[in-house]
Protein backbone atom coordinates (compact mmCIF):
# COMPACT_ATOMS: atom_id res chain seq x y z
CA UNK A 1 22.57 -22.63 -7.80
CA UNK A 2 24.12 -19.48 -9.52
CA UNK A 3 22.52 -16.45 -8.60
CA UNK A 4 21.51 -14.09 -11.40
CA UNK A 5 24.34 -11.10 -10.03
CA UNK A 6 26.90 -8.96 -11.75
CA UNK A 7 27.28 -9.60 -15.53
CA UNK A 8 24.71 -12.07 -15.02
CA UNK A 9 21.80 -10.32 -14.91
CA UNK A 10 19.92 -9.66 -18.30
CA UNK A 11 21.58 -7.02 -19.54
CA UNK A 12 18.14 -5.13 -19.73
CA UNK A 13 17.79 -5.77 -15.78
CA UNK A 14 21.33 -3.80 -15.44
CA UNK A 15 20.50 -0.94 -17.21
CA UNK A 16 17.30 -0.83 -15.34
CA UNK A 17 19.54 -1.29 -12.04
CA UNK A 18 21.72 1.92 -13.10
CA UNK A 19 18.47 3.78 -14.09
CA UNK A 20 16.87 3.73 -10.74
CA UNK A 21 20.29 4.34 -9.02
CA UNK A 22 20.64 7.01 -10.58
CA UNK A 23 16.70 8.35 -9.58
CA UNK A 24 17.15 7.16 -5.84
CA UNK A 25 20.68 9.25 -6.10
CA UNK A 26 18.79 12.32 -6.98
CA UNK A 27 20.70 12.27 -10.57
CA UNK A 28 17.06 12.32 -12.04
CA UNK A 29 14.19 14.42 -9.52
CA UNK A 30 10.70 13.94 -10.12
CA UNK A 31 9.64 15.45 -13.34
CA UNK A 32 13.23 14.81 -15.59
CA UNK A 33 13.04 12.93 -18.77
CA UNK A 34 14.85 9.95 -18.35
CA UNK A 35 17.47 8.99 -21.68
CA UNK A 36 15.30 7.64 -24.69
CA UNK A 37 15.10 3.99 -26.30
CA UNK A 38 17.95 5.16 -28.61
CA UNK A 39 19.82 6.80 -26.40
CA UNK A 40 20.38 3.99 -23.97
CA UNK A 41 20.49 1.21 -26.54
CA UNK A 42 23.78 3.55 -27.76
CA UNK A 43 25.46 4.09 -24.52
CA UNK A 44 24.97 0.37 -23.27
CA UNK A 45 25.78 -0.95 -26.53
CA UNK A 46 22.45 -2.85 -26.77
CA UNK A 47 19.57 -3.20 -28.90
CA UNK A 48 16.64 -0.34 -28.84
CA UNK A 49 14.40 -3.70 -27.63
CA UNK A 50 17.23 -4.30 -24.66
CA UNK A 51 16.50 -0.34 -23.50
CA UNK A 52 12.94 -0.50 -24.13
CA UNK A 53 12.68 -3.79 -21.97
CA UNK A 54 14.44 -1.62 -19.06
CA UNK A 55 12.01 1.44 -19.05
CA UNK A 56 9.28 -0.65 -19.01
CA UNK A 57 11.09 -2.28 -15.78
CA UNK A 58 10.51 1.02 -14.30
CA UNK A 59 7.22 1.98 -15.10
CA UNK A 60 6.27 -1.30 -13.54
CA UNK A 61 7.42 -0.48 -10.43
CA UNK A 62 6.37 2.82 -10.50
CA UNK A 63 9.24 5.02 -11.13
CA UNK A 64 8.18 6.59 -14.17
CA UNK A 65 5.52 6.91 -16.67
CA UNK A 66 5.55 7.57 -20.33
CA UNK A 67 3.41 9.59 -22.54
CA UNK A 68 3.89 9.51 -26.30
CA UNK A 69 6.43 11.27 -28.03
CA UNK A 70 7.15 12.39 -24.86
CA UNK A 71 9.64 9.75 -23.44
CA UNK A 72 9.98 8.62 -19.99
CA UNK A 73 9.71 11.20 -16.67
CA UNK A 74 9.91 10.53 -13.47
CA UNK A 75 6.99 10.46 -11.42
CA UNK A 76 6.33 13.23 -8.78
CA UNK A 77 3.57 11.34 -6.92
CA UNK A 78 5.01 11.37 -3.47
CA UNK A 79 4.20 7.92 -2.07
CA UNK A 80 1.48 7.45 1.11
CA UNK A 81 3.05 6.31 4.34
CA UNK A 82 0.35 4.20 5.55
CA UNK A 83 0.62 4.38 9.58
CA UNK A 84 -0.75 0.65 10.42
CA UNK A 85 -1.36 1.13 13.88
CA UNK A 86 -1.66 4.24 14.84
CA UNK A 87 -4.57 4.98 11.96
CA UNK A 88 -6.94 2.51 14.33
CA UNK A 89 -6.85 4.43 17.18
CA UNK A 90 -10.16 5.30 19.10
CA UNK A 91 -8.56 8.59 20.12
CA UNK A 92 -8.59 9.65 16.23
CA UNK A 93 -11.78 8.45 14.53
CA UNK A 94 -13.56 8.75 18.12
CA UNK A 95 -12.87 12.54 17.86
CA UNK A 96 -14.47 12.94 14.35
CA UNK A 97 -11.24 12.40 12.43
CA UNK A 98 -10.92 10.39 9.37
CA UNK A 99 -8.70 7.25 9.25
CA UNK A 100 -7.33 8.54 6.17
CA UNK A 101 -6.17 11.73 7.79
CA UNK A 102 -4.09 9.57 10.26
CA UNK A 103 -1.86 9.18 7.17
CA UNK A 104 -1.87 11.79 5.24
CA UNK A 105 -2.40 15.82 4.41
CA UNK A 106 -3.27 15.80 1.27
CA UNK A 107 -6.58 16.26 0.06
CA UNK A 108 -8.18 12.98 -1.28
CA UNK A 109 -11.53 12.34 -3.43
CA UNK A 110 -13.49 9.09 -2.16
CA UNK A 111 -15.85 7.75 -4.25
CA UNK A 112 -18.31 5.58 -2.01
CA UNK A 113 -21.05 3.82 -3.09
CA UNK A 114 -23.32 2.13 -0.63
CA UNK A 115 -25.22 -1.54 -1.70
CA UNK A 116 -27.26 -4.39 -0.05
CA UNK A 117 -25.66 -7.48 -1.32
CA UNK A 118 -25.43 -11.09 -0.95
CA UNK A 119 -22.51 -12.33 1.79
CA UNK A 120 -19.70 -13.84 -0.31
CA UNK A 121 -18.86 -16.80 1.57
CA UNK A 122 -15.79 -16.34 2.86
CA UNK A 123 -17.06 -12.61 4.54
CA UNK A 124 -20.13 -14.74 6.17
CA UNK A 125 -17.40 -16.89 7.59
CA UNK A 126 -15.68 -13.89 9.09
CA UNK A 127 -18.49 -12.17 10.17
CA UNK A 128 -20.42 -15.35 11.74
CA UNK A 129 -23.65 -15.15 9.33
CA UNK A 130 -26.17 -17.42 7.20
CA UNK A 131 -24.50 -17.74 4.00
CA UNK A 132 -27.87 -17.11 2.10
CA UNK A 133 -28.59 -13.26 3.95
CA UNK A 134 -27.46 -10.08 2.79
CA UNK A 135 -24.65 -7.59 3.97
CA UNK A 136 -24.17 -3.93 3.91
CA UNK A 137 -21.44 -3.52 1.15
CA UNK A 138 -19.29 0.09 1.40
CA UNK A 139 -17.12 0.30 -1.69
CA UNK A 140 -14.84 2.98 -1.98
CA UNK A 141 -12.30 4.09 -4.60
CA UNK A 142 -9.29 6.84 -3.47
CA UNK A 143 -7.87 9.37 -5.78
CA UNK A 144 -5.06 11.13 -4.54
CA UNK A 145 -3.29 13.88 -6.92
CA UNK A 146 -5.26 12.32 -9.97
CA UNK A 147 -4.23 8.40 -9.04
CA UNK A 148 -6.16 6.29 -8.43
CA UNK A 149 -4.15 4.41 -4.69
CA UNK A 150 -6.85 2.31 -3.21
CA UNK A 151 -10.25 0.22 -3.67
CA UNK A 152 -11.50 -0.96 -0.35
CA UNK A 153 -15.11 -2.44 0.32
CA UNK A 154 -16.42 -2.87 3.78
CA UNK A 155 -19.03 -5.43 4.58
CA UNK A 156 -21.33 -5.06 7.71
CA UNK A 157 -23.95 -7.24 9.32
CA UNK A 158 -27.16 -5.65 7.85
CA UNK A 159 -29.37 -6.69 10.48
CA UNK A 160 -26.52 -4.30 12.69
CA UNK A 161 -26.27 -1.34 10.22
CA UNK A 162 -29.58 -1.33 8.25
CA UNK A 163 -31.48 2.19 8.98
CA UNK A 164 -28.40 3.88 10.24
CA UNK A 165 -26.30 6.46 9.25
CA UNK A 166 -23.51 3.39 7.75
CA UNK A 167 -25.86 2.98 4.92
CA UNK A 168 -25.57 6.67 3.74
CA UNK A 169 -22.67 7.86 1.40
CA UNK A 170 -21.96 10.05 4.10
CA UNK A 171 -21.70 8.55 7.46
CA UNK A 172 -20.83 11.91 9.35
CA UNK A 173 -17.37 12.60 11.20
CA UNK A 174 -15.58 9.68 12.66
CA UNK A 175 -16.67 7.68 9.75
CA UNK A 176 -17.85 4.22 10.11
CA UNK A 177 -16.02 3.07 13.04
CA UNK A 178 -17.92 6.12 15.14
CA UNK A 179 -21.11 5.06 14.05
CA UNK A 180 -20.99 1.75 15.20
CA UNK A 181 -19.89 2.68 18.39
CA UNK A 182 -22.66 5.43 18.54
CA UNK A 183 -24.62 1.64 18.08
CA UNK A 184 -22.70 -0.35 21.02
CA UNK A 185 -20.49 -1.84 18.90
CA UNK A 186 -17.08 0.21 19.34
CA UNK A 187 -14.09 -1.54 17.44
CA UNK A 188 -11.78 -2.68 20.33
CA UNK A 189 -9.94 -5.12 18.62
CA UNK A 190 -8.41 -5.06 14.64
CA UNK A 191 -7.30 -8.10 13.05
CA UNK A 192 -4.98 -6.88 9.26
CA UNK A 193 -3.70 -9.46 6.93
CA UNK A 194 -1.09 -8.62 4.23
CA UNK A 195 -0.20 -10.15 0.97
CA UNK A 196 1.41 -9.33 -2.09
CA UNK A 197 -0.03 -10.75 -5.72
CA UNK A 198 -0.42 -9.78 -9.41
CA UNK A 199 -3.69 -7.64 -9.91
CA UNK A 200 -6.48 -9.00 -11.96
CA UNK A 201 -7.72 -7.52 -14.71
CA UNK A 202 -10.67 -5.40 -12.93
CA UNK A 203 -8.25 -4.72 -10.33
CA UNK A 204 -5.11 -3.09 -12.49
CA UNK A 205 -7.51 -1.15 -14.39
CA UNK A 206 -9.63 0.16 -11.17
CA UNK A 207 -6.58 1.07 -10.13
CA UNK A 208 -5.11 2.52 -13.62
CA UNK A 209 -1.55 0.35 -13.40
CA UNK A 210 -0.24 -2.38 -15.51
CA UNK A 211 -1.07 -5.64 -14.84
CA UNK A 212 2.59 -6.92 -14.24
CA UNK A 213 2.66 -4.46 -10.93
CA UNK A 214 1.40 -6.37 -7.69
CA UNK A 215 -0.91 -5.19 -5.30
CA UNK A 216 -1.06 -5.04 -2.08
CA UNK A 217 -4.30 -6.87 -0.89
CA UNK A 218 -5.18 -6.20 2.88
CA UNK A 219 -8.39 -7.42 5.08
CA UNK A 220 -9.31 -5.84 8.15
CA UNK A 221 -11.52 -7.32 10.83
CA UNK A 222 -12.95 -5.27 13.57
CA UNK A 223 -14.44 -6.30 16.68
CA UNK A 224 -16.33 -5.05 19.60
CA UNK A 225 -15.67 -5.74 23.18
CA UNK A 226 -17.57 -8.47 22.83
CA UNK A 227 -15.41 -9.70 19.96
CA UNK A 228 -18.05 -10.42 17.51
CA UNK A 229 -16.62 -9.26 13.84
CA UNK A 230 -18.40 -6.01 13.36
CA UNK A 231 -16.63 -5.18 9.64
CA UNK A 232 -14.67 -6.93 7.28
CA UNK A 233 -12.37 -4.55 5.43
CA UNK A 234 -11.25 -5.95 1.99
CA UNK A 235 -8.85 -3.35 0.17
CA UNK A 236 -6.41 -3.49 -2.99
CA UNK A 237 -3.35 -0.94 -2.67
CA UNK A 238 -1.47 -0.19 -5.99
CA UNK A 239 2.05 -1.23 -4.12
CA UNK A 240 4.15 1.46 -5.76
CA UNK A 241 1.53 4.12 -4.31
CA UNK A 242 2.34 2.91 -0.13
CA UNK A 243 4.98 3.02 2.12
CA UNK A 244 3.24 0.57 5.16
CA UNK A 245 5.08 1.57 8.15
CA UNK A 246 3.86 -0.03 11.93
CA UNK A 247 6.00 1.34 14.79
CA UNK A 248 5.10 -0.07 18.35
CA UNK A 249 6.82 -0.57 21.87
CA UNK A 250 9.02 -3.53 22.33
């Protein structure tokens, strides 16, 4: 099979290729005006449809964003390093810390809403419960510098949670994982699955990015010492918004 290299890529795909050499290169910082449709089609020889076809490359993966009559910029969103392990530690939420802060200094805006809803099957699966009962659903949506980075829901036992401070918008320092252990039910034990897939159409606009950007979809179990699944931790990253980094002994 031929691979699709050199003078073989789509000629839109090699502009695109020069364009974000020339960001990573520092050529273009955040904030610069990248050449126009016209512009490019003229120095690569192309069509304005060929140059068009390579902006849009970037926006897709997050490099730039347009605004009419304005052109293309480069985006100054600085991206989240998302510390996989380290984030879970007792030592941080157990002394009234957010998870979030584990990652990152700047200020965020959570929107949480709190709901009593029936178990989707595969959660009552997880969490070892009667298909037919309800579940504690925490749905939260994270704004960072006005972007929209993450939608996460959390789904607890209600029969554990119901009456307690996990049913509030505000479940005090520590968040969630404090609370239950204030219960009995410490998380000891975390469980994350990753994947990478195109966003549906609730999911790109939730998170304001175009549909032809994946997502990074990642589910969190945690269990007590007992290891009976406590949470179930569905979230939706925009993937040009993370950096996931996991360091650990050998």
């Amino acid at each position: 099979m031929t691979s699709e290299t050199g003078a073989q890529r789509p000629k839109y795909q090699r502009i695109a290729d020069d364009l974000k050499a020339a960001i990573e290169t520092g050529n273009y910082g955040p904030g610069d005006r990248l050449p126009g449709e016209s512009a490019l089609a003229a120095q690569y020889q192309v069509a304005v449809l060929t140059a068009r076809q390579a902006l849009k490359i970037l926006r897709i993966e997050g490099l730039v964003e347009s605004k009419r009559g304005a052109g293309a910029r480069v985006i100054e969103f600085r991206p989240i390093r998302r510390h996989g392990i380290q984030r879970l530690a007792r030592e941080h939420w157990g002394a009234g810390k957010s998870i979030w802060s584990a990652d990152e200094e700047r200020p965020v805006t959570i929107d949480v809403r709190v709901d009593t809803v029936p178990v989707p099957a595969h959660i009552a699966r997880m969490l070892e419960l009667d298909e037919a009962g309800p579940v504690c659903a925490r749905s939260r949506r994270f704004v960072l510098a006005d972007r929209t980075v993450m939608l996460a829901t959390s789904y607890l036992p209600l029969g554990l949670v119901e009456g307690t401070a996990i049913m509030r918008v505000d479940t005090g320092e520590g968040g969630t994982y404090a609370r239950l252990a204030e219960l009995g039910h410490s998380p000891v034990h975390f469980r994350e699955e990753i994947r990478c897939r195109l966003p549906v159409a609730e999911e790109a606009e939730g998170l304001g990015m175009p549909l032809e950007r994946p997502v990074i979809k990642l589910c969190r179990t945690a269990y007590d010492a007992d290891l009976q699944a406590v949470e179930v931790n569905e979230m939706t990253l925009d993937s040009a918004a993370y950096i996931l980094e996991y360091a650990f002994d050998a």
